[in-house]
Each structure stands twice: as structure tokens, then as C-alpha cells.
PDB file of N, CA and C in Angstrom:
ATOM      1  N   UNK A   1     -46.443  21.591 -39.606  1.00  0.00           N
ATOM      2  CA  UNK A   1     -45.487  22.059 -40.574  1.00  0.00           C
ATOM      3  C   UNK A   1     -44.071  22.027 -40.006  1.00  0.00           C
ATOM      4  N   UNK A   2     -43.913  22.325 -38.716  1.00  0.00           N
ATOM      5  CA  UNK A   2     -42.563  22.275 -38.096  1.00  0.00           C
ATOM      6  C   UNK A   2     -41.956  20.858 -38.168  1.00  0.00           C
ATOM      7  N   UNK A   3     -43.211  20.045 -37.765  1.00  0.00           N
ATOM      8  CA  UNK A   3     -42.558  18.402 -37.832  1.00  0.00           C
ATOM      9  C   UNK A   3     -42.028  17.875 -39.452  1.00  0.00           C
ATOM     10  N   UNK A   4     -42.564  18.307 -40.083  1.00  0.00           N
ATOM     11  CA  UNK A   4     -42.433  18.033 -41.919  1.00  0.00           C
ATOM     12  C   UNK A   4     -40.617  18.603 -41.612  1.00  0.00           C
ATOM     13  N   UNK A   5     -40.555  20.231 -41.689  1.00  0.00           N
ATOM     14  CA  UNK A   5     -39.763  20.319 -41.362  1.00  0.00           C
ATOM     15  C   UNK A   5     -38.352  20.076 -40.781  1.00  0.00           C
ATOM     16  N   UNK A   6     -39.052  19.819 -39.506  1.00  0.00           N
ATOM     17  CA  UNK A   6     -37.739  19.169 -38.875  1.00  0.00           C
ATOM     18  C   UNK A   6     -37.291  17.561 -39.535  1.00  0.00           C
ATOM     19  N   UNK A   7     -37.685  16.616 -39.953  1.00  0.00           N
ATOM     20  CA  UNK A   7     -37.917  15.649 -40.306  1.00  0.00           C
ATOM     21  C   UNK A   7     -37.128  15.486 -41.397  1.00  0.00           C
ATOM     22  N   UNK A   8     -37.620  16.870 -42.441  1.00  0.00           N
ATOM     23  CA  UNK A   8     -36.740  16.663 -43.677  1.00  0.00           C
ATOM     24  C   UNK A   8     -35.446  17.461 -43.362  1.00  0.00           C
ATOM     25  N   UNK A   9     -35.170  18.046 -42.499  1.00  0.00           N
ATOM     26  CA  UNK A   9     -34.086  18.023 -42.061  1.00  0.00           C
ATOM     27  C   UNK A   9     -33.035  17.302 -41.315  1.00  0.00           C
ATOM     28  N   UNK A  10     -33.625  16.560 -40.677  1.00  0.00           N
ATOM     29  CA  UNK A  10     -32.898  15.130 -40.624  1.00  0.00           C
ATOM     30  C   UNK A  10     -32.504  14.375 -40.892  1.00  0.00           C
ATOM     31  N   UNK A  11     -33.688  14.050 -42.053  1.00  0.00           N
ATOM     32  CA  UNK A  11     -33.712  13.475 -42.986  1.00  0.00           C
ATOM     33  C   UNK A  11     -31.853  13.782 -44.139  1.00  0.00           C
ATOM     34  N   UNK A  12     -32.042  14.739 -44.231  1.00  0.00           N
ATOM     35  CA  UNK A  12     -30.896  15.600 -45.381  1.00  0.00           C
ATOM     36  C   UNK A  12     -29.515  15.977 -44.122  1.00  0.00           C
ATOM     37  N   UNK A  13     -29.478  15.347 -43.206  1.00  0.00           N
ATOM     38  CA  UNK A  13     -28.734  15.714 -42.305  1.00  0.00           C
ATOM     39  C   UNK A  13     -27.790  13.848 -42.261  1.00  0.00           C
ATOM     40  N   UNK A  14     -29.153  13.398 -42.190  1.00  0.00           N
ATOM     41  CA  UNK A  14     -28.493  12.120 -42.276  1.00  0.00           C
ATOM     42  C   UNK A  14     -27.954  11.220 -43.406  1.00  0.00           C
ATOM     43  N   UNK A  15     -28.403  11.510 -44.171  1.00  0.00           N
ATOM     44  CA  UNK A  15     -27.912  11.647 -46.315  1.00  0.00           C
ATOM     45  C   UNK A  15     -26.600  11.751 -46.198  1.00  0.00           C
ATOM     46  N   UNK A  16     -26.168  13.165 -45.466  1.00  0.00           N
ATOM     47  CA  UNK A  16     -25.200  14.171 -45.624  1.00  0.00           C
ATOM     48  C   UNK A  16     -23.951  13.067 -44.852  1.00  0.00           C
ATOM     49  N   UNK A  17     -24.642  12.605 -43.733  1.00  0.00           N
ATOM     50  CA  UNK A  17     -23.593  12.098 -42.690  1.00  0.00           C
ATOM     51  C   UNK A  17     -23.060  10.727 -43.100  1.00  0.00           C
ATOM     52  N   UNK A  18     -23.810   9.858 -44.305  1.00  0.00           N
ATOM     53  CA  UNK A  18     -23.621   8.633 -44.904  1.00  0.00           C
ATOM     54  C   UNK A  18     -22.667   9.012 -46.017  1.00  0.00           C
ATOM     55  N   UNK A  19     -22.648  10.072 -46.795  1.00  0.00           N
ATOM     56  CA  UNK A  19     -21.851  10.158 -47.403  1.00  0.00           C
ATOM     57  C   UNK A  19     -20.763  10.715 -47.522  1.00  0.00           C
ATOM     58  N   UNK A  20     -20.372  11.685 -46.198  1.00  0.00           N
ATOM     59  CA  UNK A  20     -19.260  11.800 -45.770  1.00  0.00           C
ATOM     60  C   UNK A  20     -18.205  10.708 -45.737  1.00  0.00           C
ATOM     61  N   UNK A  21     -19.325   9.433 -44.173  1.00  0.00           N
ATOM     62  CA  UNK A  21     -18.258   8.392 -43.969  1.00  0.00           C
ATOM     63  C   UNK A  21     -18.385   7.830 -44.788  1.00  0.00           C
ATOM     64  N   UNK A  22     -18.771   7.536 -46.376  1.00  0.00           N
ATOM     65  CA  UNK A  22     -18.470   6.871 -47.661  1.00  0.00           C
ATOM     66  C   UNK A  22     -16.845   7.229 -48.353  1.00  0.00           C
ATOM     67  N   UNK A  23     -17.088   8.710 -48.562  1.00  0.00           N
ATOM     68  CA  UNK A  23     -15.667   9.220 -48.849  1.00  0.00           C
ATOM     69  C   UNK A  23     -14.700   9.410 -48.076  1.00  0.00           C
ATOM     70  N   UNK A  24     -14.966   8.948 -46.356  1.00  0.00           N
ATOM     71  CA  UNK A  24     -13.732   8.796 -45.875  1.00  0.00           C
ATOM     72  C   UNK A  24     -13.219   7.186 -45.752  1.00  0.00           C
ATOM     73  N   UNK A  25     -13.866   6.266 -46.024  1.00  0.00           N
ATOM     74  CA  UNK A  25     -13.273   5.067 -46.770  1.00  0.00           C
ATOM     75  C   UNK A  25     -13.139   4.867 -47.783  1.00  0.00           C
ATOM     76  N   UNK A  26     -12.559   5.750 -48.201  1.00  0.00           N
ATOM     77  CA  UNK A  26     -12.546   6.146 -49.840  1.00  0.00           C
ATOM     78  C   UNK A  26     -11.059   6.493 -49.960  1.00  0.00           C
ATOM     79  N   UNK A  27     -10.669   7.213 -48.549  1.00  0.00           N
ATOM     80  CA  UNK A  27      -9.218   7.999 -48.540  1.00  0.00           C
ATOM     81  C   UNK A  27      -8.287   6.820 -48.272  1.00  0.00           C
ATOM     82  N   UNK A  28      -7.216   7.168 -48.884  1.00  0.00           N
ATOM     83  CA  UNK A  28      -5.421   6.445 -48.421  1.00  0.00           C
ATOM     84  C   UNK A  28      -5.405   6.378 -46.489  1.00  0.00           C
ATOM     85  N   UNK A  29      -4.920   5.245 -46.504  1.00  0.00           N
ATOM     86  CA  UNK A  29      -4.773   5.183 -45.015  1.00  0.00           C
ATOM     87  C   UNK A  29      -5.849   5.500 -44.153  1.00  0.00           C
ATOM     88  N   UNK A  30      -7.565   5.485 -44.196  1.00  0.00           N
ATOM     89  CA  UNK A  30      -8.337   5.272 -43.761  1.00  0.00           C
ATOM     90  C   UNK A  30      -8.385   4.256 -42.705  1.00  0.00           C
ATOM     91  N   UNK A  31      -7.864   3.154 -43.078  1.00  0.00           N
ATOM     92  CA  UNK A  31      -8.333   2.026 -42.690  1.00  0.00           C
ATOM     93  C   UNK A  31      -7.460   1.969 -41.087  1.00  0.00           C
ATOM     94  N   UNK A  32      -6.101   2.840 -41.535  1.00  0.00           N
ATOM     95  CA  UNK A  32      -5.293   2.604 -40.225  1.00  0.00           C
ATOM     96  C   UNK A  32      -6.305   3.791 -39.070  1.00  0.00           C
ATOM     97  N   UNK A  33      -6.847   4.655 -39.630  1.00  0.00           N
ATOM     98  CA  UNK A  33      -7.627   6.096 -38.578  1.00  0.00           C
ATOM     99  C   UNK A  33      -8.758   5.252 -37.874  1.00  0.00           C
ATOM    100  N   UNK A  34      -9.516   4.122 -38.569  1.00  0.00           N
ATOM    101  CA  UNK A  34     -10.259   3.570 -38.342  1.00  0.00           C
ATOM    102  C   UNK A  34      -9.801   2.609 -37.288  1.00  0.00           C
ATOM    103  N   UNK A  35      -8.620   1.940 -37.518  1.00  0.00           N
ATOM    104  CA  UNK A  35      -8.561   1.356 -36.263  1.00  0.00           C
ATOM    105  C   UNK A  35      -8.037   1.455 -35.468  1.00  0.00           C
ATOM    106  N   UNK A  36      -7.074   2.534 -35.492  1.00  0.00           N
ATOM    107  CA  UNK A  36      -6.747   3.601 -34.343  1.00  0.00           C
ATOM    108  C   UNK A  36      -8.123   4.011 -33.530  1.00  0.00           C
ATOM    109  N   UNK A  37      -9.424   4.514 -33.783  1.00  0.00           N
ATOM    110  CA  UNK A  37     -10.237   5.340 -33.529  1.00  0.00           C
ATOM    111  C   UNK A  37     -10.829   3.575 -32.763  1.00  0.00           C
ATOM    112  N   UNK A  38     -10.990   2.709 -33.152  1.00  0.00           N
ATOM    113  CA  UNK A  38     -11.655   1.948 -33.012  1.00  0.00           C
ATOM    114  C   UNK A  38     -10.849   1.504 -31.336  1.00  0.00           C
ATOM    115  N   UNK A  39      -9.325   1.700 -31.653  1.00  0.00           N
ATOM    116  CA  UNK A  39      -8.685   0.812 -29.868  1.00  0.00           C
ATOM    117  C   UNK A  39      -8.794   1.989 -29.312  1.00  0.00           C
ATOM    118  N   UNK A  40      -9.027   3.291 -29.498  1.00  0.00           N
ATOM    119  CA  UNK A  40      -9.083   4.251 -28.391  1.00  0.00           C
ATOM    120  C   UNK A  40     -10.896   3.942 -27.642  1.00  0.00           C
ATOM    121  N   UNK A  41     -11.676   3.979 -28.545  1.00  0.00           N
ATOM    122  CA  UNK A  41     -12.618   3.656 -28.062  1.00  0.00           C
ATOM    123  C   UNK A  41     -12.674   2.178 -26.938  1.00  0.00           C
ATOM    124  N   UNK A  42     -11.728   1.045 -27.129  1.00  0.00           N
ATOM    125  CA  UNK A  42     -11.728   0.348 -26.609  1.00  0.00           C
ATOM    126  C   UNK A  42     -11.329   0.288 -25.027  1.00  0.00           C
ATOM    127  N   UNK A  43      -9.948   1.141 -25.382  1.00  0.00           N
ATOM    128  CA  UNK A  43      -9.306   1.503 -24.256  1.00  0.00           C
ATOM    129  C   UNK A  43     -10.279   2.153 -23.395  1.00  0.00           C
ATOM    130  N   UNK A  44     -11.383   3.294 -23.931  1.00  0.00           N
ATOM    131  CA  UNK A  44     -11.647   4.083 -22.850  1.00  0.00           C
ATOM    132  C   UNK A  44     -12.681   3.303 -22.097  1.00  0.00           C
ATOM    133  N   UNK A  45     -13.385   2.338 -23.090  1.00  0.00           N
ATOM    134  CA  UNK A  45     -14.159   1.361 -22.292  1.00  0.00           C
ATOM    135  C   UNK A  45     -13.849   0.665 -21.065  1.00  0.00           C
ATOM    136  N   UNK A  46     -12.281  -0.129 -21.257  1.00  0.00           N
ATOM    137  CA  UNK A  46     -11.919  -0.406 -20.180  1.00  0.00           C
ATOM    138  C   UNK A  46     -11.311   0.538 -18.981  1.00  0.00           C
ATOM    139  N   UNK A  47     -10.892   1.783 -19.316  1.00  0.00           N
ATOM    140  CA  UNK A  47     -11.088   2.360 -18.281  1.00  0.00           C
ATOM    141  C   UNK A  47     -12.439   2.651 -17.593  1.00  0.00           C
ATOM    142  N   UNK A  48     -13.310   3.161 -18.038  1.00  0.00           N
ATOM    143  CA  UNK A  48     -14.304   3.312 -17.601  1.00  0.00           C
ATOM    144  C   UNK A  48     -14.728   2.070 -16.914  1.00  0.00           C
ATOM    145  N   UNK A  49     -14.481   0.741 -16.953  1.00  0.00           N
ATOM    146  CA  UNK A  49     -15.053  -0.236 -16.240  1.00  0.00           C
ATOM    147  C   UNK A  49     -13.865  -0.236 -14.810  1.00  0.00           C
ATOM    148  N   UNK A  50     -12.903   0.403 -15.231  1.00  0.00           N
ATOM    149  CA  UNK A  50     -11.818   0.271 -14.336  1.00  0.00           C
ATOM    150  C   UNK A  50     -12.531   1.249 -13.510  1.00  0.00           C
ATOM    151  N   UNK A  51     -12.791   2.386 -13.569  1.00  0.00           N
ATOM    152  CA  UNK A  51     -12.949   3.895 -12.744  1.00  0.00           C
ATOM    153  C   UNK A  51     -14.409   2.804 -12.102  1.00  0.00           C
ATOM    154  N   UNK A  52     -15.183   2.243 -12.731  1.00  0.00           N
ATOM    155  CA  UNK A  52     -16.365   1.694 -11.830  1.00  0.00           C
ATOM    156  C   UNK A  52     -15.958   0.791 -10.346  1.00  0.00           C
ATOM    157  N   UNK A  53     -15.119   0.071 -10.951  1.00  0.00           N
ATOM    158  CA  UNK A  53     -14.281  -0.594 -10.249  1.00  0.00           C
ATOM    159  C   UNK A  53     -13.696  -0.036  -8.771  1.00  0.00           C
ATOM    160  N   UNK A  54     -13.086   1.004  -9.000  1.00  0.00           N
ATOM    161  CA  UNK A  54     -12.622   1.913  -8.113  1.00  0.00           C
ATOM    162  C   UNK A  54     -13.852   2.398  -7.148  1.00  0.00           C
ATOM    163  N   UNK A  55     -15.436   2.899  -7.925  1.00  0.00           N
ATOM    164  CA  UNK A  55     -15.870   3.018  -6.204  1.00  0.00           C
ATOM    165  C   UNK A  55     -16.645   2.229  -5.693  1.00  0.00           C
ATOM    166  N   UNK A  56     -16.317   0.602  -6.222  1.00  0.00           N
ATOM    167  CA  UNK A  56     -16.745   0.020  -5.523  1.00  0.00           C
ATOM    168  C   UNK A  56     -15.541   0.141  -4.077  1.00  0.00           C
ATOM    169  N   UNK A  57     -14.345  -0.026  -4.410  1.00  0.00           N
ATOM    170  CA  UNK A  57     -13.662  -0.006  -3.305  1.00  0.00           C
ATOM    171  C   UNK A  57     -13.501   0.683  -2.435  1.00  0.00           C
ATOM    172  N   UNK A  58     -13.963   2.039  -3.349  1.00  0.00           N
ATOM    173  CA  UNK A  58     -13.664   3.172  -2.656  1.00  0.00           C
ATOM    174  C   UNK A  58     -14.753   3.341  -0.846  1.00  0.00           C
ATOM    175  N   UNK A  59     -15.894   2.719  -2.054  1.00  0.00           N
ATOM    176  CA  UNK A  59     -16.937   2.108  -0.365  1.00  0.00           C
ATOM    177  C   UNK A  59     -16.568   1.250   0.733  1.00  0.00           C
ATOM    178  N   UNK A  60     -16.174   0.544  -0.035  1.00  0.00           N
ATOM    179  CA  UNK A  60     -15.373  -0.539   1.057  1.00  0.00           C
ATOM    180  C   UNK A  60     -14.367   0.055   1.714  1.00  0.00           C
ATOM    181  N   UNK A  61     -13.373   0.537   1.418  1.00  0.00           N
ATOM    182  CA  UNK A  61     -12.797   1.164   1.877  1.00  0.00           C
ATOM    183  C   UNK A  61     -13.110   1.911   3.043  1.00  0.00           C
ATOM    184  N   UNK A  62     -14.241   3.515   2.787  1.00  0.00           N
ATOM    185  CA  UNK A  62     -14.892   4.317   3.860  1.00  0.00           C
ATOM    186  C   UNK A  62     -15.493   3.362   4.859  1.00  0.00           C
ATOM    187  N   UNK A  63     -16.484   2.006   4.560  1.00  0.00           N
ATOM    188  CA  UNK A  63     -16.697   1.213   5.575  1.00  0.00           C
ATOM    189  C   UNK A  63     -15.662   0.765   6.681  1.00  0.00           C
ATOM    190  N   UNK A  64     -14.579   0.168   6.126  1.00  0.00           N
ATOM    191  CA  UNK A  64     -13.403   0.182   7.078  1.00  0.00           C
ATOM    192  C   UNK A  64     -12.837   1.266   7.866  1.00  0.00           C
ATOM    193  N   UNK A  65     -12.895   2.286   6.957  1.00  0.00           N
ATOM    194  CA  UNK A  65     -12.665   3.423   8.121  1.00  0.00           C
ATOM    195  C   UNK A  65     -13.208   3.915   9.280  1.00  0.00           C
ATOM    196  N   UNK A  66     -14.665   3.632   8.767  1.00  0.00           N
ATOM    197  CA  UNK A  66     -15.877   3.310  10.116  1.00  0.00           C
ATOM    198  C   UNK A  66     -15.421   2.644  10.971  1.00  0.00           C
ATOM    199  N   UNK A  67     -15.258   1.534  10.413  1.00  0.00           N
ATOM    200  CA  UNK A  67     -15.002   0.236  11.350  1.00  0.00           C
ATOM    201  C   UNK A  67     -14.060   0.427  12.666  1.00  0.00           C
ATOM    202  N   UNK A  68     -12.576   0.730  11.822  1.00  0.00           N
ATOM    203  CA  UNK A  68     -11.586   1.405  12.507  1.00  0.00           C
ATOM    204  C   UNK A  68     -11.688   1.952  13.428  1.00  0.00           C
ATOM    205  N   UNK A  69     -12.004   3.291  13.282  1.00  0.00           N
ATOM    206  CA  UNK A  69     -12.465   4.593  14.088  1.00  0.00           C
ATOM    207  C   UNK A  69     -13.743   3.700  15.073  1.00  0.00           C
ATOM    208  N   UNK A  70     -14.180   3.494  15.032  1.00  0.00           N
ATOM    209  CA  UNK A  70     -15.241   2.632  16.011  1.00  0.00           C
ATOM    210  C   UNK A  70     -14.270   1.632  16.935  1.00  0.00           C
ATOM    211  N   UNK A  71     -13.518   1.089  16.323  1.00  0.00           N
ATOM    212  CA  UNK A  71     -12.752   0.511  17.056  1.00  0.00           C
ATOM    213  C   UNK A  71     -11.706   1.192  17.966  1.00  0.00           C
ATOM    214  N   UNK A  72     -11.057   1.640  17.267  1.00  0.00           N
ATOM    215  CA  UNK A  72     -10.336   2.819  18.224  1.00  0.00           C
ATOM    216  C   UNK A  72     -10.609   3.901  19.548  1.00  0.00           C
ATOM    217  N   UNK A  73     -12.466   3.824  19.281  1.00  0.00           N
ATOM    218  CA  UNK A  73     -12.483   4.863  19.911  1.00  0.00           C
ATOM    219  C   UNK A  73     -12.983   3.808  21.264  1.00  0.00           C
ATOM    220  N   UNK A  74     -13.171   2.669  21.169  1.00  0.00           N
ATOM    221  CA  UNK A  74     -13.934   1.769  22.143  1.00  0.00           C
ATOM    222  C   UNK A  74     -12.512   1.203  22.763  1.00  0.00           C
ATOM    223  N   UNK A  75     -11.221   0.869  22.016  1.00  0.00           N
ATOM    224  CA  UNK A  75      -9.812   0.365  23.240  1.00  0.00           C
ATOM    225  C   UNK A  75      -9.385   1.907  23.145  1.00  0.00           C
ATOM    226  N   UNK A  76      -9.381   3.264  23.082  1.00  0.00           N
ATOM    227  CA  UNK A  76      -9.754   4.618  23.890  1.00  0.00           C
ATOM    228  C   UNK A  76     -10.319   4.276  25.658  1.00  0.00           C
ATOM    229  N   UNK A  77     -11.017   3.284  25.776  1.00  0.00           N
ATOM    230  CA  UNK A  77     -11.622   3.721  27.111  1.00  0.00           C
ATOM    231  C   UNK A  77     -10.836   2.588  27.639  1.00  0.00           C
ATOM    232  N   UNK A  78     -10.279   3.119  29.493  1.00  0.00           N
ATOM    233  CA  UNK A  78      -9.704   1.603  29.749  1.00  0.00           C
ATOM    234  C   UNK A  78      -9.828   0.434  30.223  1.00  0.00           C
ATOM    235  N   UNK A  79      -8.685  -0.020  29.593  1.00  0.00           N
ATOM    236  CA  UNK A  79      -8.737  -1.407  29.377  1.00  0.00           C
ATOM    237  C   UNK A  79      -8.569  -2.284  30.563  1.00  0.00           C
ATOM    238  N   UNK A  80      -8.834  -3.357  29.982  1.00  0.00           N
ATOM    239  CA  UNK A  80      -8.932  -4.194  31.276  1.00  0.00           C
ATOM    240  C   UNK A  80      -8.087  -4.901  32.180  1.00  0.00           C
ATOM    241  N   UNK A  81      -6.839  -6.081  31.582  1.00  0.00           N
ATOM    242  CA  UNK A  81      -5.634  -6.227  31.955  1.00  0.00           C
ATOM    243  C   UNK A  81      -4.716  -6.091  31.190  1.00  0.00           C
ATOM    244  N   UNK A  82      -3.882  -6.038  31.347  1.00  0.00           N
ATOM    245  CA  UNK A  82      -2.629  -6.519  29.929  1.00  0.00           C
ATOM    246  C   UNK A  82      -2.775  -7.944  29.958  1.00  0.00           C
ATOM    247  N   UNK A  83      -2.274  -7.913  28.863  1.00  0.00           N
ATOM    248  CA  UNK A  83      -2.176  -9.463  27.915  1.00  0.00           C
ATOM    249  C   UNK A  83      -0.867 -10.238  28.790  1.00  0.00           C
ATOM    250  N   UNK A  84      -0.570 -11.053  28.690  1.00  0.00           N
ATOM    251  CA  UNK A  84       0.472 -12.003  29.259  1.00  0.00           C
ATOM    252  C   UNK A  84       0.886 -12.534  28.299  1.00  0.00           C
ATOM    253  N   UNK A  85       2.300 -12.131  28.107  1.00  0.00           N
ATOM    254  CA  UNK A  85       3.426 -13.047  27.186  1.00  0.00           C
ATOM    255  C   UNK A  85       3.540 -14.080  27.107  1.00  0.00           C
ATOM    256  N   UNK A  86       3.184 -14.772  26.220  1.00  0.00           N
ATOM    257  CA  UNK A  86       3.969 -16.465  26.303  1.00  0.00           C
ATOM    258  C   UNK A  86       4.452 -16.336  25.618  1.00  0.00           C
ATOM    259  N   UNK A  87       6.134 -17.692  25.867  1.00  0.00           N
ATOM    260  CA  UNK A  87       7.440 -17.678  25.560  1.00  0.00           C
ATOM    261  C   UNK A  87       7.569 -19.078  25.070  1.00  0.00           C
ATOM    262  N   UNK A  88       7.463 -19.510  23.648  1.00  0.00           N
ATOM    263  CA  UNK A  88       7.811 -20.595  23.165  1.00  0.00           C
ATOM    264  C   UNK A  88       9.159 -21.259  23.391  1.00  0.00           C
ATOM    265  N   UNK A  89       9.192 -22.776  23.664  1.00  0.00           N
ATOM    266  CA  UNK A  89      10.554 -23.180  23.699  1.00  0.00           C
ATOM    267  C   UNK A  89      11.263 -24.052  22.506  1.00  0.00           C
ATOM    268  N   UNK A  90      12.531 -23.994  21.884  1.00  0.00           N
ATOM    269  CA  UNK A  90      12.667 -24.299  20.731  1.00  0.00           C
ATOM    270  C   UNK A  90      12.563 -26.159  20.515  1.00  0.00           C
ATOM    271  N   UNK A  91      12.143 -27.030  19.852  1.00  0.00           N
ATOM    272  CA  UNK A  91      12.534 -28.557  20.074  1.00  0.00           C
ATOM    273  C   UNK A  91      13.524 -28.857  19.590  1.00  0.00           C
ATOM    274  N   UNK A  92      13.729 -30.138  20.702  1.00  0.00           N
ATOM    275  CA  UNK A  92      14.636 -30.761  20.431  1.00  0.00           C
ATOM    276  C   UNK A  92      15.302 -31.216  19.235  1.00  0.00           C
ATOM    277  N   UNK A  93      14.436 -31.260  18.520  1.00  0.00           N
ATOM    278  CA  UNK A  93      15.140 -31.843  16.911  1.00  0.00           C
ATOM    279  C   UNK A  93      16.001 -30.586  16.394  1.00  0.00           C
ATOM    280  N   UNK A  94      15.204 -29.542  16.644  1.00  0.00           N
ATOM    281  CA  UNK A  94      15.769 -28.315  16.073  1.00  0.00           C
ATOM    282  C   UNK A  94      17.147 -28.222  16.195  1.00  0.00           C
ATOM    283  N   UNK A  95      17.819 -28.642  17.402  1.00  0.00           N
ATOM    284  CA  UNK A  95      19.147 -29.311  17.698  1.00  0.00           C
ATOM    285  C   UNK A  95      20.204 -30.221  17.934  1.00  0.00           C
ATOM    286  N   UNK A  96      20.544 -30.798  16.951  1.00  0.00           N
ATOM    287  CA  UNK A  96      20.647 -31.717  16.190  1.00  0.00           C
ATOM    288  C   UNK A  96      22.782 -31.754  16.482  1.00  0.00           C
ATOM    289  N   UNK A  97      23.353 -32.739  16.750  1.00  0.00           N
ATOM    290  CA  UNK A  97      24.622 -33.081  17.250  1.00  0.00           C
ATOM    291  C   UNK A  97      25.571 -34.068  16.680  1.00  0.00           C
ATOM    292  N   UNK A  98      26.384 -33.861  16.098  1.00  0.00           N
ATOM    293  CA  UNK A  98      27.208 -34.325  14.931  1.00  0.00           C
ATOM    294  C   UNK A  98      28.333 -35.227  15.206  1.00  0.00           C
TER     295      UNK A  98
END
């Protein structure tokens, strides 16, 4: 009896909800609420693919920070020689006599 119930209440719930949005395309300037309602929905879609977006990087990101910090903490211990400068010399063409 509850299922009869509930059922025909749904039933009369959903009647109710078809003919609402009947008479609201029925109203003046409907059509603009409608597609107002329609690019907000759009918009939030693409945010939401945007915010997904974000932790992918956001992982990538913390991985690098790993990385980093791992790195840092290993030239932390010391090192071995210093590096040796080399000193390029400019060419000849580069100077050029008129």
C-alpha cells in the first residue's frame, strides 16, 4: 500500500512539474531566462572541467616538490669540487673593420 502510494505521488508530483514548465513558456521574456539559465549552466561546466584540471597539476606539482626537496637535501651533503669556469672568446667576424 505504501508503494501504490508513493507512486501516485510521484506520479501527481510529476503532472504538477510538466505543467508548471508549460506555463513558464508561456510567460513574456521566457525565452531570454531560458537562455540565460542555459549559459550559466554552461559556464559552470567549464569551470568544473577547469577545477579538474587544476588537480591534476596540483599533483604534479607536489611531485616536484618531492623531487626538489630530495634534491636539495642530497647537494646539502659535501660536495665534491667546484665547477671550473670556462671563458668563451668572441670571433672574428663579430669584428668587422670599415
Amino acid at each position: 500500500m505504501a508503494t501504490a502510494r508513493r507512486s501516485d505521488l510521484l506520479g501527481r508530483l510529476a503532472d504538477l512539474s510538466e505543467e508548471a514548465i508549460q506555463r513558464l513558456t508561456e510567460v513574456p521574456g521566457a525565452d531570454r531566462a531560458v537562455g540565460a539559465l542555459n549559459a550559466l549552466r554552461e559556464r559552470t561546466d567549464e569551470l568544473q572541467r577547469r577545477v579538474r584540471g587544476l588537480e591534476g597539476m596540483e599533483q604534479r606539482l607536489a611531485a616536484l616538490e618531492r623531487k626538489v626537496d630530495k634534491l636539495s637535501k642530497s647537494s646539502a651533503a659535501p660536495s665534491r669540487s667546484p665547477a671550473k669556469k670556462t671563458t668563451t672568446t668572441k670571433s672574428s667576424s663579430a669584428k668587422k673593420t670599415k
